[in-house]
C-alpha atoms as a PDB file:
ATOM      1  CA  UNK A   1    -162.061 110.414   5.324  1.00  0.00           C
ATOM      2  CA  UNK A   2    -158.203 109.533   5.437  1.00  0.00           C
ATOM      3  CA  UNK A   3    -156.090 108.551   8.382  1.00  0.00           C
ATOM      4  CA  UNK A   4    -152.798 110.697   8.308  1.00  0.00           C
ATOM      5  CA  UNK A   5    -149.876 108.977   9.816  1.00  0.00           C
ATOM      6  CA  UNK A   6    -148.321 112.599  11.163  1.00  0.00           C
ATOM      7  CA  UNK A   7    -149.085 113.838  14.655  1.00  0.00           C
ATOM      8  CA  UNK A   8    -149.619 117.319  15.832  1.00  0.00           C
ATOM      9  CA  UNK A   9    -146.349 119.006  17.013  1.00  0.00           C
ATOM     10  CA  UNK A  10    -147.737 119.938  20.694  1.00  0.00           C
ATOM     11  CA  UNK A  11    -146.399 120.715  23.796  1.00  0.00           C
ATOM     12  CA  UNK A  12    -148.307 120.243  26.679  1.00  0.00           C
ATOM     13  CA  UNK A  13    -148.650 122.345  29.825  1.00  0.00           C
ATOM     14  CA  UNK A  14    -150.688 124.993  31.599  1.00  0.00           C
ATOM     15  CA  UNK A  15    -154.320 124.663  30.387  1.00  0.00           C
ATOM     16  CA  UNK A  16    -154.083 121.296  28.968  1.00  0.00           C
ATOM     17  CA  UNK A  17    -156.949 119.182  29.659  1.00  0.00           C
ATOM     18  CA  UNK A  18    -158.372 116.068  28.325  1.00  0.00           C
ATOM     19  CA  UNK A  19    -159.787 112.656  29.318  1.00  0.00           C
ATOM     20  CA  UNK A  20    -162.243 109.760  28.640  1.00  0.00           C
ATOM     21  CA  UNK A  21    -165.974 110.541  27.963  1.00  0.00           C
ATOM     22  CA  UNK A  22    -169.104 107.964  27.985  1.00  0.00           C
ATOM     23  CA  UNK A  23    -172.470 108.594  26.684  1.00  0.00           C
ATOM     24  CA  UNK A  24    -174.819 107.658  29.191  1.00  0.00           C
ATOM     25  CA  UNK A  25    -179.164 108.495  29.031  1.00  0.00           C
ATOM     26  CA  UNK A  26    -180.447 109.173  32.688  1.00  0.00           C
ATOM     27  CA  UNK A  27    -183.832 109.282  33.154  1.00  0.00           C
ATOM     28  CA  UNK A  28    -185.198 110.161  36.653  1.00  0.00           C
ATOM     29  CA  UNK A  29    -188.491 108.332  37.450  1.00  0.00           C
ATOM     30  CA  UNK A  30    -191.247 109.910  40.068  1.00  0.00           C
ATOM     31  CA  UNK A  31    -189.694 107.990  42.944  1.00  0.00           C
ATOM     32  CA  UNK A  32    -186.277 109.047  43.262  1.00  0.00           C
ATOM     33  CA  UNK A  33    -184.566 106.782  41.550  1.00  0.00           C
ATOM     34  CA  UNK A  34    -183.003 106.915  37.865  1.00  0.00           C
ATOM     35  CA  UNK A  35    -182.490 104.616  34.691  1.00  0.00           C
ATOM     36  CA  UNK A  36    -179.469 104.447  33.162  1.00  0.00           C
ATOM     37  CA  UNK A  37    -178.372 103.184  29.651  1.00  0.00           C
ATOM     38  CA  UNK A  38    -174.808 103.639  28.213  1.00  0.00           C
ATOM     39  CA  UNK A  39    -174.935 104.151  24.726  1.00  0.00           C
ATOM     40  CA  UNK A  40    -171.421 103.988  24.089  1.00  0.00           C
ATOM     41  CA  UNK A  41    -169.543 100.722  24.253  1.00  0.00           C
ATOM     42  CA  UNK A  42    -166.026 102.202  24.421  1.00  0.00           C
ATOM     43  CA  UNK A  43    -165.166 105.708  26.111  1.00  0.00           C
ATOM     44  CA  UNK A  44    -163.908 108.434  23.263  1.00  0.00           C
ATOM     45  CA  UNK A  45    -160.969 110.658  24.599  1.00  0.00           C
ATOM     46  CA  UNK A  46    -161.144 114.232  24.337  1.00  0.00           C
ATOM     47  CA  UNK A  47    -158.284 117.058  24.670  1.00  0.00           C
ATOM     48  CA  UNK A  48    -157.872 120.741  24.244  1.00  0.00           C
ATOM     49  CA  UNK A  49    -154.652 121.947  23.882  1.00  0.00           C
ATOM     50  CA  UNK A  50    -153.822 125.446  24.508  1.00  0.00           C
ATOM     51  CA  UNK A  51    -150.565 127.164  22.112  1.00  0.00           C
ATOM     52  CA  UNK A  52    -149.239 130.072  24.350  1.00  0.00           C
ATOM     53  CA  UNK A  53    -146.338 133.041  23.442  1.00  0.00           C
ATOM     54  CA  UNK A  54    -145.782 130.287  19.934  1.00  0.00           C
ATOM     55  CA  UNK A  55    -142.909 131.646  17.515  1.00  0.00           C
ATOM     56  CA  UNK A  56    -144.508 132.268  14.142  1.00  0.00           C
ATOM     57  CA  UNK A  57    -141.742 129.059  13.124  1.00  0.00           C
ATOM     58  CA  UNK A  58    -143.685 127.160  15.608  1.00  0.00           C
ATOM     59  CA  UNK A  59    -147.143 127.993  14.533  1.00  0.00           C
ATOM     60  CA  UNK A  60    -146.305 126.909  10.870  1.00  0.00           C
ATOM     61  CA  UNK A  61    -146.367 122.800  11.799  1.00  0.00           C
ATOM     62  CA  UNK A  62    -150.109 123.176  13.675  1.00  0.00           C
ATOM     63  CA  UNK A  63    -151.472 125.031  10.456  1.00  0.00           C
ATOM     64  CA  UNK A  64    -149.599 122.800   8.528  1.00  0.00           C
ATOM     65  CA  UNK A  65    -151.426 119.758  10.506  1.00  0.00           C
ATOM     66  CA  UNK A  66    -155.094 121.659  10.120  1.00  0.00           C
ATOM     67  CA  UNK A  67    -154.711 122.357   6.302  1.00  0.00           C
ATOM     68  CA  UNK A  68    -153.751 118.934   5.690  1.00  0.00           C
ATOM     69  CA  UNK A  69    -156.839 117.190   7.967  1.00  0.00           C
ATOM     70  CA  UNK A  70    -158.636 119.954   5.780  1.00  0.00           C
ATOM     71  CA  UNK A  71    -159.961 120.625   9.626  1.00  0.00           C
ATOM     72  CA  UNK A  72    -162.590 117.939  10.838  1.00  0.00           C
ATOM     73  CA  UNK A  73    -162.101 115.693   8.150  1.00  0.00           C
ATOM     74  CA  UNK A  74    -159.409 113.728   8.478  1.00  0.00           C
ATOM     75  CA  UNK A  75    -157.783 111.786  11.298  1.00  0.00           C
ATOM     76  CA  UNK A  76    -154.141 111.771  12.761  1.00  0.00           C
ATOM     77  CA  UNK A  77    -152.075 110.813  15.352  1.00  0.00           C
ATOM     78  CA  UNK A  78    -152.349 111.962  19.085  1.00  0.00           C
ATOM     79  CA  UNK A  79    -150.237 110.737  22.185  1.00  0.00           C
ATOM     80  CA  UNK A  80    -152.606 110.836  24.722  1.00  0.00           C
ATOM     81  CA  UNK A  81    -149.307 112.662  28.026  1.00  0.00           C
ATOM     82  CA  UNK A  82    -152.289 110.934  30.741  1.00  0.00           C
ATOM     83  CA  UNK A  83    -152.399 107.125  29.328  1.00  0.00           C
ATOM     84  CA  UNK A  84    -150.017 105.959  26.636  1.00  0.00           C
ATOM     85  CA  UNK A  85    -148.071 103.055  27.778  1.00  0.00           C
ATOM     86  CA  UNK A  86    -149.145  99.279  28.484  1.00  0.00           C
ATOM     87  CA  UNK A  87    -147.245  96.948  30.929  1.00  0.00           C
ATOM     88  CA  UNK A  88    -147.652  93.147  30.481  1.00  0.00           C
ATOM     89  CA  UNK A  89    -151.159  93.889  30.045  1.00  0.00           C
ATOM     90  CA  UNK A  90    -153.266  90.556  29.399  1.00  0.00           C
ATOM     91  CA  UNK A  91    -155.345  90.151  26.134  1.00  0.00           C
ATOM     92  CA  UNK A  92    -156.740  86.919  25.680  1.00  0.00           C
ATOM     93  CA  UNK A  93    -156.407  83.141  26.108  1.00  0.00           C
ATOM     94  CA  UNK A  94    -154.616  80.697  23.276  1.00  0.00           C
ATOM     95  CA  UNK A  95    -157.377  78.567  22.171  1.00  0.00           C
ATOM     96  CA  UNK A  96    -155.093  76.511  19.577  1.00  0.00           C
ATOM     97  CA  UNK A  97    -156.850  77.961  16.554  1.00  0.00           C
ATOM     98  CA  UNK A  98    -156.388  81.780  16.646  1.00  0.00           C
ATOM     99  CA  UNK A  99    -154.088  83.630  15.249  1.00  0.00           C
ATOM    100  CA  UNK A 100    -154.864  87.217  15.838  1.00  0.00           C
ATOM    101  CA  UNK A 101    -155.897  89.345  18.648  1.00  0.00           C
ATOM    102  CA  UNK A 102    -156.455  93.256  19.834  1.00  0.00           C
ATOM    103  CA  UNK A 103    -154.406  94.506  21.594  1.00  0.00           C
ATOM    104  CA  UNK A 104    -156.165  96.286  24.871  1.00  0.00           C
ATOM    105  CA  UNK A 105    -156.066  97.265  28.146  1.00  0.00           C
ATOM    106  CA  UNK A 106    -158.169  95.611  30.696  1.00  0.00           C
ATOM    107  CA  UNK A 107    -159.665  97.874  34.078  1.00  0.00           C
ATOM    108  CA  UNK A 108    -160.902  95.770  37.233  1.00  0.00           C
ATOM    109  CA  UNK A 109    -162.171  97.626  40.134  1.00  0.00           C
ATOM    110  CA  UNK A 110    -164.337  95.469  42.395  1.00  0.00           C
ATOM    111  CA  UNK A 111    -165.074  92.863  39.748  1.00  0.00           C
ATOM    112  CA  UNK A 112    -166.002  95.248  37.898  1.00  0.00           C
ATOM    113  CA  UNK A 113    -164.199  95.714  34.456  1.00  0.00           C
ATOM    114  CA  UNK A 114    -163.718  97.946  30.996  1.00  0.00           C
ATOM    115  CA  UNK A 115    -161.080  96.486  28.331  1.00  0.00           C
ATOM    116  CA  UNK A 116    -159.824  99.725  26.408  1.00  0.00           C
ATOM    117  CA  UNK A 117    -159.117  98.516  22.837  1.00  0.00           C
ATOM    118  CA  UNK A 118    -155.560 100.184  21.663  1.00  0.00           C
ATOM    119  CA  UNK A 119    -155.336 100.780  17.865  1.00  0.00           C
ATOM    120  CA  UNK A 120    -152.611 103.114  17.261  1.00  0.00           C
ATOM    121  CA  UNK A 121    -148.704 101.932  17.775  1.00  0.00           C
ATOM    122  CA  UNK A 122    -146.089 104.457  16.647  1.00  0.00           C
ATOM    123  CA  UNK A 123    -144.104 103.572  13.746  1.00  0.00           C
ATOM    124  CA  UNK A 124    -140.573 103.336  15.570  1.00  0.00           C
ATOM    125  CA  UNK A 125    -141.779 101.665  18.783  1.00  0.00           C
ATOM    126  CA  UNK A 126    -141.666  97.861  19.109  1.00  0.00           C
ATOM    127  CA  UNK A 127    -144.107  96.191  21.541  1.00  0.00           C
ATOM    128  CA  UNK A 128    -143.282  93.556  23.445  1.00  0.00           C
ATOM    129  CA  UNK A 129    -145.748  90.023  23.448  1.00  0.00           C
ATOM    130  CA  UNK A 130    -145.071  87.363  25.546  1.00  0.00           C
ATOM    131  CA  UNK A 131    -146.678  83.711  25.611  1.00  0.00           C
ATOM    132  CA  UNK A 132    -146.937  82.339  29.003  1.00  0.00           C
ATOM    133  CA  UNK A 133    -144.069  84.514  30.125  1.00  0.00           C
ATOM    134  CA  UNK A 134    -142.039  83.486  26.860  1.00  0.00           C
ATOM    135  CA  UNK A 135    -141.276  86.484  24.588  1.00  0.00           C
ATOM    136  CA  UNK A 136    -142.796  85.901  20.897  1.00  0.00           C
ATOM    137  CA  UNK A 137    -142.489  87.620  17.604  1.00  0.00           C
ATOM    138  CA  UNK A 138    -145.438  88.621  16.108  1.00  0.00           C
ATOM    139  CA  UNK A 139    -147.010  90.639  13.135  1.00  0.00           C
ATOM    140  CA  UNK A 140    -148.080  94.010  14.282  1.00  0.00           C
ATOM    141  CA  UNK A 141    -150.744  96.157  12.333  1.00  0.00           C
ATOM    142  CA  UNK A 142    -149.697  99.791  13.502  1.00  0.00           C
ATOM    143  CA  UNK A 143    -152.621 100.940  12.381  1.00  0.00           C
ATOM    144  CA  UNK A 144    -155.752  98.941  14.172  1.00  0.00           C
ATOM    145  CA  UNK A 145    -153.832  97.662  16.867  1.00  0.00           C
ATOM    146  CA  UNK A 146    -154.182  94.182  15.631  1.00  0.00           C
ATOM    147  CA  UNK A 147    -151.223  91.530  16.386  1.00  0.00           C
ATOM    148  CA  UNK A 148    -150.808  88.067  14.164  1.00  0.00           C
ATOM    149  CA  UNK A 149    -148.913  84.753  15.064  1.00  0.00           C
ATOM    150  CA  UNK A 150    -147.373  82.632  12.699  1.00  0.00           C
ATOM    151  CA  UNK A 151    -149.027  79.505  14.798  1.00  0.00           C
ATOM    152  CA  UNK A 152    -151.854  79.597  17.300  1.00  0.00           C
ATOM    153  CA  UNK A 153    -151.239  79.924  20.352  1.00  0.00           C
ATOM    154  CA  UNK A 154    -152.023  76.879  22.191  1.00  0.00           C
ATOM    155  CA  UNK A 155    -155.087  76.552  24.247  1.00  0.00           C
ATOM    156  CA  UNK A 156    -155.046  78.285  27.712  1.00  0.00           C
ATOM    157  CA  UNK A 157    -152.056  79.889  27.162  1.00  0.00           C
ATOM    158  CA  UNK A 158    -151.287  83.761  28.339  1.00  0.00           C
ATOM    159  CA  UNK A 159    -151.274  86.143  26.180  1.00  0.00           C
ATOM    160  CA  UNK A 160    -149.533  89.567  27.343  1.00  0.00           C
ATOM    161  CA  UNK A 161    -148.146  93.213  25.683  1.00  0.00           C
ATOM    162  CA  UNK A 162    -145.999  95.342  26.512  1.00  0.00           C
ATOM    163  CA  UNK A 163    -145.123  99.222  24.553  1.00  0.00           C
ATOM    164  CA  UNK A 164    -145.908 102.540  23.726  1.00  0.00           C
ATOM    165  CA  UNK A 165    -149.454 103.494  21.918  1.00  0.00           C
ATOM    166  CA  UNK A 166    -150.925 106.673  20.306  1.00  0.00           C
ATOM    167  CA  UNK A 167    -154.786 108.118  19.663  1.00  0.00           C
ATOM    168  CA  UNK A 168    -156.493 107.985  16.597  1.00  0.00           C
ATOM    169  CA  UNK A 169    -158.042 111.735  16.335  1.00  0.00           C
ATOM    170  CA  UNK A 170    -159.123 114.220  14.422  1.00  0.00           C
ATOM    171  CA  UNK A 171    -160.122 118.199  14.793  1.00  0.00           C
ATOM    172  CA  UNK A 172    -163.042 118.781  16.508  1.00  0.00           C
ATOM    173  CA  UNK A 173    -163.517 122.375  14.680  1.00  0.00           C
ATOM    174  CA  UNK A 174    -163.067 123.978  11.164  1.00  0.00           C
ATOM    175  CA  UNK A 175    -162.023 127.348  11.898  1.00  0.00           C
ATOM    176  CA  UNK A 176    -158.266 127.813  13.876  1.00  0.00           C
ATOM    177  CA  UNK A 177    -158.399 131.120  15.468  1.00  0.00           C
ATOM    178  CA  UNK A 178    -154.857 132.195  16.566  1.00  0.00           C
ATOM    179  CA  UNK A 179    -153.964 135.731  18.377  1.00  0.00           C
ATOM    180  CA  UNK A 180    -151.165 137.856  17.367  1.00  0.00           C
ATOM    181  CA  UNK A 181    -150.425 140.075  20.558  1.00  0.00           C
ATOM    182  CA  UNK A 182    -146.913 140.838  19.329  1.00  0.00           C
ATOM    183  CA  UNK A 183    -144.608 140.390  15.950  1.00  0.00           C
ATOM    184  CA  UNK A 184    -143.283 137.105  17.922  1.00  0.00           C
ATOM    185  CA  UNK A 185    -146.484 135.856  19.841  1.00  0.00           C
ATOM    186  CA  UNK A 186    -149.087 133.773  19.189  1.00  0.00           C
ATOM    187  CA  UNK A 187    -151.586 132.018  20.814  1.00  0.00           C
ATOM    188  CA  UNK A 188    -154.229 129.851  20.350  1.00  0.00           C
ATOM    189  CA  UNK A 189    -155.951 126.471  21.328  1.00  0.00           C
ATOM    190  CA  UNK A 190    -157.082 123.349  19.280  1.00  0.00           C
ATOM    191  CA  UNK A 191    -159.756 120.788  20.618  1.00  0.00           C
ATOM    192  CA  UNK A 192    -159.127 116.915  19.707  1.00  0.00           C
ATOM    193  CA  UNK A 193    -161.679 114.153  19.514  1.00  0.00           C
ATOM    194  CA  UNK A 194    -160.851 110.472  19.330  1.00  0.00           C
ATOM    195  CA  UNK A 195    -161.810 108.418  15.973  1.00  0.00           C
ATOM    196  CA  UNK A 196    -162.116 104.478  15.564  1.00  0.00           C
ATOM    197  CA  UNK A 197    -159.141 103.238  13.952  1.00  0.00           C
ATOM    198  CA  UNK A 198    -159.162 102.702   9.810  1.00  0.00           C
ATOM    199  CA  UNK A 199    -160.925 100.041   8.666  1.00  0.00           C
ATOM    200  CA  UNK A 200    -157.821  99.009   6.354  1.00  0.00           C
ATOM    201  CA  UNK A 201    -154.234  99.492   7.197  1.00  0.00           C
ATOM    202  CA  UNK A 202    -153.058 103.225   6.108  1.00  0.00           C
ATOM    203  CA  UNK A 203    -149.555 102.015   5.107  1.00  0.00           C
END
């Protein structure tokens, strides 16, 4: 399996859908009640995106996209139009000896909370990290979402990001049926699954 630094050319609207998904086992006892276990750790997006009245010149990048994934096989690049952005969102704490952190999204309702690892930044975005307020240059692996300090940040100290993030996915069928209702029509959906990120830097 490869990880494809190209996205597929898309352009959402009418039909779109996607979201989160969790993988939960419910089993309802005799009384009433249920028990629950999550099997997932981390929620894995989903999206189908629908292709309506596409030029044939239009077409040509998606089949492109699906011949070179070779279909479910390997992953590319998906920006997620629902959730792509981070804004001074907290990572971690300095501790005086580590040098690298995920970069993440953290969700608190009631106390209760989910940290949404980010591995994917676009190659011509910059993020922004600041140290206690203080912007910092870092080392950014694009790929897994990983940043890198030339010193440790000192203990206690803030850690925040800031920028622009992308989807590691890959198709979620082999076959990509497409209508032709006219010489100058075609339509068509593809369904998108989220992958983990590459266990080594692609580039």
């Amino acid at each position: 399996m490869a990880y494809i630094r190209g996205y597929l050319e898309t352009c959402e609207g009418f039909g779109w859908e996607g979201g989160p998904q969790f993988n939960t086992r419910v089993v309802t006892l005799a009384n009433g009640f249920e028990r629950r276990n999550g099997d997932w750790a981390e929620a894995r997006r989903k999206f189908t995106i629908p292709f309506l009245n596409l030029s044939r010149e239009r077409y040509l990048p998606i089949l492109n996209m699906f011949y070179a994934a070779k279909g479910m096989l390997h992953c590319f690049l998906y920006r997620d139009p629902t959730d792509n952005e981070a804004i001074d969102e907290l990572i971690g704490f300095g501790d005086g000896i580590r040098t690298d952190f995920q970069l993440s999204k953290l969700t608190v309702v009631d106390g209760f909370t989910y940290q949404r690892n980010v591995y994917a930044i676009p190659d011509d975005e910059t993020i922004e990290v600041t140290v206690d307020s203080i912007p910092t240059s870092v080392l950014v692996d694009k790929d897994r979402g990983l940043i890198l300090f030339d010193a440790a940040p000192a203990s206690n100290a803030e850690i925040r990001w800031s920028g622009i993030f992308d989807v590691w996915v890959r198709f979620n069928q082999d076959y990509l049926p497409f209508t032709l209702d006219n010489p100058n029509a075609m339509n068509g959906q593809v369904e998108l699954i989220e992958m983990p990120p590459p266990v080594q830097p692609v580039s």
